[in-house]
C-alpha atoms as a PDB file:
ATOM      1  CA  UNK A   1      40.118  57.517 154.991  1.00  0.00           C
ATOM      2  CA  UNK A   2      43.499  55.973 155.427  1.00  0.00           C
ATOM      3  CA  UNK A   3      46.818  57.484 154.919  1.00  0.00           C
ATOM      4  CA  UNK A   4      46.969  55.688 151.362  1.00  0.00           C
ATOM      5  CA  UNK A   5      43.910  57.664 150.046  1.00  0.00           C
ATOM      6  CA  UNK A   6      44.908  60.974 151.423  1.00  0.00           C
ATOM      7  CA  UNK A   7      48.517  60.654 149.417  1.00  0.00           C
ATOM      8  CA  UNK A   8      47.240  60.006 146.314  1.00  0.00           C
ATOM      9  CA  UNK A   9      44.573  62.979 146.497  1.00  0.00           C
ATOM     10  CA  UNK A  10      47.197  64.904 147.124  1.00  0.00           C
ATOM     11  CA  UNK A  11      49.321  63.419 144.762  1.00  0.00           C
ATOM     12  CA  UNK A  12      46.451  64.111 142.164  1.00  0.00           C
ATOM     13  CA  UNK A  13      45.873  67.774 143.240  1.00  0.00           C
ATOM     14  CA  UNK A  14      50.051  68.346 142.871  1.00  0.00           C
ATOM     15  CA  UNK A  15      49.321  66.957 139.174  1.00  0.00           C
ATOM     16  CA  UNK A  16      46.211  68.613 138.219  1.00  0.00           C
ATOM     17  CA  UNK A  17      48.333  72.153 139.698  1.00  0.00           C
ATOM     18  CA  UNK A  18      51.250  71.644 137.476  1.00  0.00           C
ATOM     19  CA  UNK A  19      49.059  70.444 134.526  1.00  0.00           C
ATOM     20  CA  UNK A  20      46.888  73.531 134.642  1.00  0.00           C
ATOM     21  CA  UNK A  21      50.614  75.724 135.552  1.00  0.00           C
ATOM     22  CA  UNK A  22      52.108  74.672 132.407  1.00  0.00           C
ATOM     23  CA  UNK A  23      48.794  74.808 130.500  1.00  0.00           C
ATOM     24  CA  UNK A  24      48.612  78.349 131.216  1.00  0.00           C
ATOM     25  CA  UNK A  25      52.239  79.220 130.746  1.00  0.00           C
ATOM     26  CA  UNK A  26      52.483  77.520 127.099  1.00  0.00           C
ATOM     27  CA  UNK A  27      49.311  79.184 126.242  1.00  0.00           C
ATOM     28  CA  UNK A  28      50.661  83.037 127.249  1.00  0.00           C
ATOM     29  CA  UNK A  29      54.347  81.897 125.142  1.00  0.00           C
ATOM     30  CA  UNK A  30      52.332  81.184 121.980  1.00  0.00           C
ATOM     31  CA  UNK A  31      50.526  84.175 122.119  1.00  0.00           C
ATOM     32  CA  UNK A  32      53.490  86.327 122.886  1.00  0.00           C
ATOM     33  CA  UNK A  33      55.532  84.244 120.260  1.00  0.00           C
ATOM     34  CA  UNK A  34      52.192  84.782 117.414  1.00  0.00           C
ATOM     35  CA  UNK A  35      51.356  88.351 117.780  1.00  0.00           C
ATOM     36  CA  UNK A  36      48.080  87.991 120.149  1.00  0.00           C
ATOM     37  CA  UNK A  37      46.612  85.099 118.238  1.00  0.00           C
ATOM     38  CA  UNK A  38      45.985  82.113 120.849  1.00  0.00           C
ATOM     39  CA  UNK A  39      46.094  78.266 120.146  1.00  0.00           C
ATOM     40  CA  UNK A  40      42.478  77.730 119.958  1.00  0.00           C
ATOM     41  CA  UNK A  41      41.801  80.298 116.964  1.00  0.00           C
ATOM     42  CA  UNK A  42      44.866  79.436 115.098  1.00  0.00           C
ATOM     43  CA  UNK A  43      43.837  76.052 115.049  1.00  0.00           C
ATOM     44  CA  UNK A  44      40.181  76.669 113.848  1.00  0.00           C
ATOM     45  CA  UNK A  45      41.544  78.929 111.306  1.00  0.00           C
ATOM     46  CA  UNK A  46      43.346  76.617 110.055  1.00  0.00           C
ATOM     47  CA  UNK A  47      41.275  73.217 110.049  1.00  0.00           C
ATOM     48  CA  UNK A  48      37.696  74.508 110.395  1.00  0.00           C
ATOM     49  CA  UNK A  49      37.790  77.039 106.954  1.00  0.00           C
ATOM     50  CA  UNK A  50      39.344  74.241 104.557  1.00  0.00           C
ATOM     51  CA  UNK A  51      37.128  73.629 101.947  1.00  0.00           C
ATOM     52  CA  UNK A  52      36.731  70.138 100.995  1.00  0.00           C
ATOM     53  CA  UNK A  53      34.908  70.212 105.011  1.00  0.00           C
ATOM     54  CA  UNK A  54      32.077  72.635 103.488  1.00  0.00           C
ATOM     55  CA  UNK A  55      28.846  71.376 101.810  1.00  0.00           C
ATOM     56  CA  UNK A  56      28.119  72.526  98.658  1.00  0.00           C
ATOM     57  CA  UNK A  57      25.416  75.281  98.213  1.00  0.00           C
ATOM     58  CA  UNK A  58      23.250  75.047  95.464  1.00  0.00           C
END
């Protein structure tokens, strides 16, 4: 491997770090900021129970 290589894995790992960093920290500031609830649920609460998405039951 050349020097070339090596700087942009590490260049990549540095990114993927501070991606997963803020991930995390945005994440813990909604659910302190919404009473517990996290991202994920609030947003199939919201999108996955509307009801023109449901089949009718006969």
């Amino acid at each position: 491997m050349d020097s070339e290589s090596i700087a942009g894995f590490i260049g990549l790992g540095i990114g993927l770090l501070v991606l997963v960093a803020l991930s995390i920290f945005e994440s813990r500031t909604y659910r302190r900021e919404h009473g517990g609830e996290g991202m994920v649920h609030h947003w199939t609460h919201q999108h996955l129970h509307m009801p023109h998405w449901r089949r009718p039951r006969h």
